[in-house]
Each structure stands twice: as structure tokens, then as C-alpha cells.
Protein backbone atom coordinates (compact mmCIF):
# COMPACT_ATOMS: atom_id res chain seq x y z
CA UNK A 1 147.68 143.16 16.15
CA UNK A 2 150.37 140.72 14.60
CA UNK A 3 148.68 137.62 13.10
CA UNK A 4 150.32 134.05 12.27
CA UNK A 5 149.71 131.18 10.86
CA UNK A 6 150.13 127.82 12.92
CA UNK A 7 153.39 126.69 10.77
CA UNK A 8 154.63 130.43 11.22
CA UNK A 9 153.99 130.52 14.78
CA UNK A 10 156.22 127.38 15.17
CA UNK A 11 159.25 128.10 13.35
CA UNK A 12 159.07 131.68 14.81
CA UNK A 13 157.73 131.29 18.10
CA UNK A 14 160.89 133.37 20.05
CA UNK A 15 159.33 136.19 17.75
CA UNK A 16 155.55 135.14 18.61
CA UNK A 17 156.34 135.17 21.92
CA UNK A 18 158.16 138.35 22.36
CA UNK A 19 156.25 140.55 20.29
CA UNK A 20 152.93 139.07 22.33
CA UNK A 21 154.70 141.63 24.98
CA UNK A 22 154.14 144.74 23.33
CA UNK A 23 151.15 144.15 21.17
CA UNK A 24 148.04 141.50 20.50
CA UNK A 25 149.37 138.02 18.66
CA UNK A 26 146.77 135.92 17.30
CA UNK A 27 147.65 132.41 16.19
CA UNK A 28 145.02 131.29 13.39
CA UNK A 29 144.68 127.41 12.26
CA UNK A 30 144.21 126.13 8.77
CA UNK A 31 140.21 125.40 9.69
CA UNK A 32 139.75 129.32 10.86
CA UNK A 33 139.91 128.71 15.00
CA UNK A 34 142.19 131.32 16.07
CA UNK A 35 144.34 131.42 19.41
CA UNK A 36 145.57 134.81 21.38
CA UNK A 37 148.94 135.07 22.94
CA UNK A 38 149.41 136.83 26.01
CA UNK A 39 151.82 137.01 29.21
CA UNK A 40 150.76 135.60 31.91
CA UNK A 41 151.23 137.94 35.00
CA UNK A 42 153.62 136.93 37.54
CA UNK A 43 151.77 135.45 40.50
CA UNK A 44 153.00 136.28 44.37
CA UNK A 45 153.34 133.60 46.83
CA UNK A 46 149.94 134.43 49.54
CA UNK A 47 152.62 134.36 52.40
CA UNK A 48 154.42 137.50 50.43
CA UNK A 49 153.10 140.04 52.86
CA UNK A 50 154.53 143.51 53.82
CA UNK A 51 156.37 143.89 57.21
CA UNK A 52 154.79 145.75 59.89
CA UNK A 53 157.24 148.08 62.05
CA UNK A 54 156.91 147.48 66.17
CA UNK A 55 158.72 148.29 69.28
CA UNK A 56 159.39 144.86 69.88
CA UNK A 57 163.23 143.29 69.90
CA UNK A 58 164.11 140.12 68.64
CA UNK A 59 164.06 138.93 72.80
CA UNK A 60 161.12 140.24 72.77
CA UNK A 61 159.28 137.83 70.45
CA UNK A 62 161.21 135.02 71.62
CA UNK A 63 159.80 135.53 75.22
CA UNK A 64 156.54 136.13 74.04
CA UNK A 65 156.30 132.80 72.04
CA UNK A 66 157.75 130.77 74.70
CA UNK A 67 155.63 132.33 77.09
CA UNK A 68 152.57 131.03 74.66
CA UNK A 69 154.19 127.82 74.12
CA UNK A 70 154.27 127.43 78.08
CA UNK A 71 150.77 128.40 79.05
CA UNK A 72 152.36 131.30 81.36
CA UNK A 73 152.21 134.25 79.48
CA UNK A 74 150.43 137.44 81.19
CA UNK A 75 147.00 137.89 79.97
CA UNK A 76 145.40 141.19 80.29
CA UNK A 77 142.28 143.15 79.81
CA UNK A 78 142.40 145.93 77.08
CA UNK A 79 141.68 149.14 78.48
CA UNK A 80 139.54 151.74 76.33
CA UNK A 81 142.85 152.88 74.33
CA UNK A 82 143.54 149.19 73.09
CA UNK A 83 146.22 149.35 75.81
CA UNK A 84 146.61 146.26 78.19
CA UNK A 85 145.76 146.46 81.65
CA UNK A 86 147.54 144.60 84.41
């Protein structure tokens, strides 16, 4: 664990700030309260979410929103497989 002073951490905070990568930093002030530096971990957007593979075409999901848009779409009743029924 790398320790500086708040003066050293200033002039040399590049170095503080890099070397808070690899190991612990501690900042300490002239009255004794001491500071840790860490990264903060990147944070993903909530809407980053993996792709799912289907059958369906591009037309496909087209149709199927405008059919929902519309109010016509076919509604069916799911069958013991989790197939729809007609």
C-alpha cells in the first residue's frame, strides 16, 4: 500500500492515480484523516442487454408490431407445449 501526503498527492496525482490501479493508495491529511483511492468500476447502461436469437425476419417484427399497433393481430390460446393454438 503506497501512502501520500495531501501536498504529494497533488503535485503527483497522474502517479496517485495510476498506481491506485495496481495496488491500495491512501491519501493522509496534515490532522491524521486519511482518504483511499480506488477505480471506480465502469457502470453498463440497464438497457445493455444480450440479444436473444429467433426465427423471426425483420418483416416479421414489423407485421407483428403493426398488427399490435392496429388492434388486429391474431390472438391465440397456448397449447400445453407453449405453442399457440389457432
Amino acid at each position: 500500500m503506497k501512502v501520500y501526503s495531501y501536498s504529494q498527492a497533488r503535485q503527483k496525482l497522474t502517479e496517485v492515480l495510476n498506481r491506485s490501479r495496481s495496488e491500495p493508495v491512501v491519501i493522509r491529511r496534515r490532522g491524521g484523516e486519511a482518504f483511499r483511492v480506488s477505480p471506480q468500476q465502469p457502470q453498463g447502461s440497464p438497457l445493455d442487454v444480450r440479444g436473444v436469437r429467433t426465427g423471426a425476419t425483420t418483416s416479421d417484427i414489423v407485421r407483428t408490431i403493426r398488427e399490435s399497433r392496429r388492434g388486429t393481430g391474431r390472438r391465440g390460446v397456448t397449447g400445453d407445449r407453449g405453442q399457440t393454438q389457432h
